[in-house]
C-alpha atoms as a PDB file:
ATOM      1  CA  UNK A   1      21.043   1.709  14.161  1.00  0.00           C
ATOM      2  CA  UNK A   2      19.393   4.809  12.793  1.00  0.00           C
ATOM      3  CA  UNK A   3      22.650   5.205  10.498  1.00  0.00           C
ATOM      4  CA  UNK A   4      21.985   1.547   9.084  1.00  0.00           C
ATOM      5  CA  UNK A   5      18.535   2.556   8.521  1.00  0.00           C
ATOM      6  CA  UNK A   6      19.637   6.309   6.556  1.00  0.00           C
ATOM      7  CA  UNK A   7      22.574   4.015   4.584  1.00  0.00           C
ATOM      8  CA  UNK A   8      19.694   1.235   3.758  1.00  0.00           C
ATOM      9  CA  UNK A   9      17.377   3.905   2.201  1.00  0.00           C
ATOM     10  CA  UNK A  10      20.156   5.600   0.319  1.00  0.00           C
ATOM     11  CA  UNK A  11      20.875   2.423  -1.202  1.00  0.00           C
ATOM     12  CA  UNK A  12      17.591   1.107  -1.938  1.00  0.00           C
ATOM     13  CA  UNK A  13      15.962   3.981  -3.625  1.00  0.00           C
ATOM     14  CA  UNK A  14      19.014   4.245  -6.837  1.00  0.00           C
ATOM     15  CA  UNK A  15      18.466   0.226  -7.106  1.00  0.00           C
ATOM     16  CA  UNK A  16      14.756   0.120  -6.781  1.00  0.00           C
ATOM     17  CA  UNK A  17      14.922   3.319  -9.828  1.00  0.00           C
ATOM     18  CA  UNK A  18      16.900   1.382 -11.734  1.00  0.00           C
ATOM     19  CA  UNK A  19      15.274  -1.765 -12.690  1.00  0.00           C
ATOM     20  CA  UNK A  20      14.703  -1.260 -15.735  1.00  0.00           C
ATOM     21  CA  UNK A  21      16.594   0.335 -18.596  1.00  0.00           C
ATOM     22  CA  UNK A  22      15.744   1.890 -21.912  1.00  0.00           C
ATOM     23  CA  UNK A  23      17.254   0.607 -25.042  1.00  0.00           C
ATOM     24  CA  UNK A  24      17.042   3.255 -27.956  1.00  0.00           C
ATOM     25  CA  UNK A  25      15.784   1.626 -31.136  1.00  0.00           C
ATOM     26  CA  UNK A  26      14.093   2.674 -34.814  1.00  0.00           C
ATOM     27  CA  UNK A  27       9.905   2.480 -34.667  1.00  0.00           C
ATOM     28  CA  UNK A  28      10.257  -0.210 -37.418  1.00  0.00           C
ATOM     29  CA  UNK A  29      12.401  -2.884 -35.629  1.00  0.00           C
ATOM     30  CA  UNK A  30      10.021  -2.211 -31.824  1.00  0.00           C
ATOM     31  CA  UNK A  31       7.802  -5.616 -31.518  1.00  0.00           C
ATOM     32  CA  UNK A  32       4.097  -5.528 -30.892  1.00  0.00           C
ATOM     33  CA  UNK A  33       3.702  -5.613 -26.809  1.00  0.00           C
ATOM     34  CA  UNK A  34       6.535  -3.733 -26.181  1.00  0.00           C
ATOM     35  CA  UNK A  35       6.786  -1.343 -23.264  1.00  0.00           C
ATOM     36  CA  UNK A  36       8.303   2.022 -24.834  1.00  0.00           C
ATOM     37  CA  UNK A  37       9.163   5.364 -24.382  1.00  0.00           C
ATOM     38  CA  UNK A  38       8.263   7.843 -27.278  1.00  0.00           C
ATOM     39  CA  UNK A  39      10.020  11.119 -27.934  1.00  0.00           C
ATOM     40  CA  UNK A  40       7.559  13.136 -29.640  1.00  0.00           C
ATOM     41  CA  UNK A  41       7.870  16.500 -31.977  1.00  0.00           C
ATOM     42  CA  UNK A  42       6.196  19.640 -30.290  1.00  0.00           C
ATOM     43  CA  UNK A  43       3.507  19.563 -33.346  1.00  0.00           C
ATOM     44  CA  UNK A  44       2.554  15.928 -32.211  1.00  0.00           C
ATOM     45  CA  UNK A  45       2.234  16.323 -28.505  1.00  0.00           C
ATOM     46  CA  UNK A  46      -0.116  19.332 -29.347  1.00  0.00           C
ATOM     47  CA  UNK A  47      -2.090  16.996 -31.678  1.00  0.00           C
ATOM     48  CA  UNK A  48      -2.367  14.495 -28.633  1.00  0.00           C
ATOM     49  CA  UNK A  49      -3.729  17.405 -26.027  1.00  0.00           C
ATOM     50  CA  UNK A  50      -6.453  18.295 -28.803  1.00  0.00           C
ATOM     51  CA  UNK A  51      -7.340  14.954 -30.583  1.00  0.00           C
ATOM     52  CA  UNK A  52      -7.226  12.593 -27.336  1.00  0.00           C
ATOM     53  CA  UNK A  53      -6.680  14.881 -24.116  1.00  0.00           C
ATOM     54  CA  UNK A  54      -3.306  13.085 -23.163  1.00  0.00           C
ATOM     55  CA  UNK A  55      -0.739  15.648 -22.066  1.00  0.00           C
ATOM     56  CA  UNK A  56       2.584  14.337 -21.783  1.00  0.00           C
ATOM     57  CA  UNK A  57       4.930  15.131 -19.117  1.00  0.00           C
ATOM     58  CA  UNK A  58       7.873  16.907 -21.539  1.00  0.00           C
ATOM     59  CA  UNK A  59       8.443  15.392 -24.918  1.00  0.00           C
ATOM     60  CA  UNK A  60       8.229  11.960 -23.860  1.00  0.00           C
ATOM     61  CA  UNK A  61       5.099   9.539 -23.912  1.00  0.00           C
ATOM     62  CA  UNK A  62       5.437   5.812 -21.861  1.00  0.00           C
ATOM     63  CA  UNK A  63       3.475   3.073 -23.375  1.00  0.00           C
ATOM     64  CA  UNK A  64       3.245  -0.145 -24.778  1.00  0.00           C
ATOM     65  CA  UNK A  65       3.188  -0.594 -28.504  1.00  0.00           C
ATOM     66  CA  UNK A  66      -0.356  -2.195 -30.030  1.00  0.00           C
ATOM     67  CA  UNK A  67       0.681  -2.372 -33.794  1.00  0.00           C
ATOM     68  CA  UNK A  68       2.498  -0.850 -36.721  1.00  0.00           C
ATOM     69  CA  UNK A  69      -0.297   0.052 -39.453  1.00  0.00           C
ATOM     70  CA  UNK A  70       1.313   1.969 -42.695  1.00  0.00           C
ATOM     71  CA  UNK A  71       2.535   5.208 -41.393  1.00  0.00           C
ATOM     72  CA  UNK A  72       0.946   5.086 -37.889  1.00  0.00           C
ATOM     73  CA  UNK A  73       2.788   3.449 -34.351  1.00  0.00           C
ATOM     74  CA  UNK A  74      -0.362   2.247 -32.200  1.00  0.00           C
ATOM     75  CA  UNK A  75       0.527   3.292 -28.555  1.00  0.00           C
ATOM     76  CA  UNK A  76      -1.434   1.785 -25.174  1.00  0.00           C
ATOM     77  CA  UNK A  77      -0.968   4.766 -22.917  1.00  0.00           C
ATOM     78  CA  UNK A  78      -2.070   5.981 -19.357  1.00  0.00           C
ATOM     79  CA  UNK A  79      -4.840   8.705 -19.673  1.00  0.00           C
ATOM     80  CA  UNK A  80      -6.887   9.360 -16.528  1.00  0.00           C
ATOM     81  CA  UNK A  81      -6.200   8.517 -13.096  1.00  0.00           C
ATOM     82  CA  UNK A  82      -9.482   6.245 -11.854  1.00  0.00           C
ATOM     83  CA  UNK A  83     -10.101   7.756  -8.336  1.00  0.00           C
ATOM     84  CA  UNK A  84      -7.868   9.397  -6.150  1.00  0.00           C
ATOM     85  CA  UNK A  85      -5.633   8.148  -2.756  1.00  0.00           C
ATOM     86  CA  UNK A  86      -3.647   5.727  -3.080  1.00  0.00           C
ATOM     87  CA  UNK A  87      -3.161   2.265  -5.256  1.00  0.00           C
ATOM     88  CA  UNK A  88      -5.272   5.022  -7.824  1.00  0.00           C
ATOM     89  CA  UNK A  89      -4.454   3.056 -11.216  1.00  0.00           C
ATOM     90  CA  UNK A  90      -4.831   5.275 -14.947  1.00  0.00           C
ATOM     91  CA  UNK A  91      -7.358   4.014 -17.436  1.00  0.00           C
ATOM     92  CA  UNK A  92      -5.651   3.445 -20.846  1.00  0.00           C
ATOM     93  CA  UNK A  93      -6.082   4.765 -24.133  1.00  0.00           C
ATOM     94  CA  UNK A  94      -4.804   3.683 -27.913  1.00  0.00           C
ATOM     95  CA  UNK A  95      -3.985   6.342 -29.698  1.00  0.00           C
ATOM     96  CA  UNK A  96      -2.161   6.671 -33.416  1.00  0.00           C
ATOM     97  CA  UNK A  97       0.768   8.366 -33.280  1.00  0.00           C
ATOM     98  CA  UNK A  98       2.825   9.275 -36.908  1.00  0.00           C
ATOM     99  CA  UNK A  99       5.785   7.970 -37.850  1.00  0.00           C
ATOM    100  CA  UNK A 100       7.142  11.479 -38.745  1.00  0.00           C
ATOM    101  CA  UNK A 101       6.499  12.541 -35.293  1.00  0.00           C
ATOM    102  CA  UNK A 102       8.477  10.365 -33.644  1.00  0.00           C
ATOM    103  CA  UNK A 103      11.610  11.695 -32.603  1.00  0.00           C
ATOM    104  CA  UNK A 104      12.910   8.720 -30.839  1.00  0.00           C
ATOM    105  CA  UNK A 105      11.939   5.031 -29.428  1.00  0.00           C
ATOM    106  CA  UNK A 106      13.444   3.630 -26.496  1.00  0.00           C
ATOM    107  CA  UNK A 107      12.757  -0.165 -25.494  1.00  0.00           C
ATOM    108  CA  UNK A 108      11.912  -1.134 -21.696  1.00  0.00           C
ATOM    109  CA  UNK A 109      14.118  -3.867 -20.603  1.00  0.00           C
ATOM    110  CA  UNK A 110      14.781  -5.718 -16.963  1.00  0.00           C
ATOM    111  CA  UNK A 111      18.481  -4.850 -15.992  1.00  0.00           C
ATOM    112  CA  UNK A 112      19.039  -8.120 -14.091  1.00  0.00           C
ATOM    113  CA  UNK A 113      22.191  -7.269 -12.196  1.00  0.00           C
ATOM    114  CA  UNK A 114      20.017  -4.059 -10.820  1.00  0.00           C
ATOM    115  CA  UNK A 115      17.408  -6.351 -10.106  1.00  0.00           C
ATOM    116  CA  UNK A 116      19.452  -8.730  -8.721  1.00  0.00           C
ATOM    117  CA  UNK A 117      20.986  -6.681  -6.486  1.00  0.00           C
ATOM    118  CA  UNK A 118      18.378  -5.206  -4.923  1.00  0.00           C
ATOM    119  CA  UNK A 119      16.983  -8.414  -4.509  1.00  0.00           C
ATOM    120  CA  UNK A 120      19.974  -9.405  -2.350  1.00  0.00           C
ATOM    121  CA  UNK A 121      20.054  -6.195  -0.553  1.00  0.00           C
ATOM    122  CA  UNK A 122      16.151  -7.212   0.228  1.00  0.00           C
ATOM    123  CA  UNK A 123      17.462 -10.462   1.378  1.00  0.00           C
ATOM    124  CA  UNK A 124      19.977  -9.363   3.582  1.00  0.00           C
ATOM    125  CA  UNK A 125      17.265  -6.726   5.448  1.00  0.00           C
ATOM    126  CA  UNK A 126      14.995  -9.444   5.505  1.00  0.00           C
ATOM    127  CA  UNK A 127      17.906 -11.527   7.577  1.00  0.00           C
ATOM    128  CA  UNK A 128      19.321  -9.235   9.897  1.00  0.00           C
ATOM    129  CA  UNK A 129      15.644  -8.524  10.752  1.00  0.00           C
ATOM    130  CA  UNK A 130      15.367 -11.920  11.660  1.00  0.00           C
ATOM    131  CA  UNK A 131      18.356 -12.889  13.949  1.00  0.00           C
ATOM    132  CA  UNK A 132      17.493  -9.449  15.559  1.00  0.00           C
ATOM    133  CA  UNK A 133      13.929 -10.919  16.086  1.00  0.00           C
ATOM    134  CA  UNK A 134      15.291 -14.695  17.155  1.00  0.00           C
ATOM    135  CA  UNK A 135      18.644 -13.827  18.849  1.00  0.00           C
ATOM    136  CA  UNK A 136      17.062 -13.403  22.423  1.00  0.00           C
ATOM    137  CA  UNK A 137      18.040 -10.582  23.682  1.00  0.00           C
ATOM    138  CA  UNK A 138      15.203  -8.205  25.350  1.00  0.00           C
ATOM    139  CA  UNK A 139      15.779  -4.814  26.184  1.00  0.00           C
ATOM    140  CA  UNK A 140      13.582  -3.810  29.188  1.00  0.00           C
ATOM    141  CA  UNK A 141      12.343  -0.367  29.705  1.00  0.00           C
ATOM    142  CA  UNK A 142      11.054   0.806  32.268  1.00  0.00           C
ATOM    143  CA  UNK A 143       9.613   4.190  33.311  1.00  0.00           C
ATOM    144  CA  UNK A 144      10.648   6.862  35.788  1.00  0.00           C
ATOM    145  CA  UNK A 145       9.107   6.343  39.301  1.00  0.00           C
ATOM    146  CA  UNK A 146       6.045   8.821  39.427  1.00  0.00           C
ATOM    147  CA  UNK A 147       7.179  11.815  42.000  1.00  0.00           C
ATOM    148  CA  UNK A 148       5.670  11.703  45.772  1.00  0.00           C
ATOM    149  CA  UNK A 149       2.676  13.340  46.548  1.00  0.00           C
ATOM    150  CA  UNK A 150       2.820  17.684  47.350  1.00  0.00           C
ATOM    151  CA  UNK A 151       3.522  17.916  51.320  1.00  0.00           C
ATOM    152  CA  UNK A 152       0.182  19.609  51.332  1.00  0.00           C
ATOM    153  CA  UNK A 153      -1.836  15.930  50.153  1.00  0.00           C
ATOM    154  CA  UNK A 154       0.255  13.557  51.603  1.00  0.00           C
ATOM    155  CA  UNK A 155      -2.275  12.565  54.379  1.00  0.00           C
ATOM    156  CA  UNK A 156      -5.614  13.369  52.765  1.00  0.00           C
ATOM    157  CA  UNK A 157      -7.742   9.947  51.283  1.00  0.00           C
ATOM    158  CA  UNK A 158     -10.722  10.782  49.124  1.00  0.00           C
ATOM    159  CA  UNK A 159     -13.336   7.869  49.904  1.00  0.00           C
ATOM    160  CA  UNK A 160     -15.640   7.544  46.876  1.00  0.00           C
ATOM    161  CA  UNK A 161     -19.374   4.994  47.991  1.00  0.00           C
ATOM    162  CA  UNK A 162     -20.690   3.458  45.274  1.00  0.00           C
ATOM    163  CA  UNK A 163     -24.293   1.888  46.085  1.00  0.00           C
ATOM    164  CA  UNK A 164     -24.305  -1.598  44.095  1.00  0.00           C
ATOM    165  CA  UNK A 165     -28.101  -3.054  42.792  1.00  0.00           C
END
C-alpha cells in the first residue's frame, strides 16, 4: 500500500503543476483582467525595486493586467506577504510598467485535459478510499502479552488504604 501511496504522489504533484498553461502573446492584443506573466528588461526590474519595492523572482513578474494607457501596461501584482504561517496571502500593488520594457507576455490559461485529469485521478482516490472504508473487513491488532513478573516480586502485594470522607 505504501507503493500506491509513493506512485499517487508522483502522479499528483506534475498534474496539480500543470493546470494552467502560459500562452505567449504581444502587450497590445492581452485583455484587461488577464492573469499574465511579464518578462521584464534588467533596467525595468531595477526601476521596480527603487520606484515600488517589488523584487521579482528572475526576469519574470506574475500579475493580472489593469489597463493599457499610451505607452504604459498597468500590472496588479503581489507585493508583501500580510502575516506570516500559513494561508499568509500578499497585498497587491498597481504598478506602470513600459512598453519598451517588456520583453515578453505570456497569457494564463486552464489546460482542461490537465485539469481534467487530475480531477479523475482525485476521483478515483476518493473511491478506493471508500470501498476500503465500506468493504468490511477489520484488521485486529492486538498487543504482545506484558512479560511475568521478576521471580524476586512474584509473591509480594503492595496494599495502598485510602480513608474516604
Amino acid at each position: 500500500m505504501a507503493d500506491g501511496r509513493l506512485l499517487l504522489a508522483a502522479l499528483t504533484l506534475p498534474l496539480q503543476l500543470a493546470c494552467y498553461r502560459y500562452i505567449p502573446a504581444t502587450v497590445e492584443t492581452v485583455p484587461d483582467q488577464a492573469s499574465v506573466r511579464v518578462v521584464l528588461s534588467s533596467a525595468a526590474q531595477e526601476r521596480l525595486r527603487a520606484t515600488y519595492g517589488v523584487t521579482t523572482a528572475g526576469p519574470t513578474l506574475s500579475g493580472k493586467v489593469v489597463g493599457q494607457a499610451g505607452d504604459s501596461l498597468g500590472l496588479y501584482v503581489p507585493s508583501v506577504p500580510m502575516g506570516t504561517g500559513p494561508g499568509t496571502r500578499p497585498l497587491y500593488e498597481q504598478i506602470g510598467v513600459a512598453r519598451a520594457d517588456v520583453l515578453r507576455v505570456d497569457i494564463r490559461r486552464v489546460d482542461a485535459f490537465r485539469t481534467g485529469a487530475l480531477g479523475a485521478l482525485a476521483a478515483g482516490l476518493v473511491a478506493v478510499a471508500a470501498f476500503q472504508a465500506f468493504k468490511g473487513e477489520q484488521t485486529v491488532v492486538t498487543p504482545p502479552p506484558s512479560p511475568p513478573p521478576a521471580e524476586g516480586l512474584a509473591g509480594w502485594r503492595v496494599g495502598v488504604s485510602l480513608s474516604w470522607p
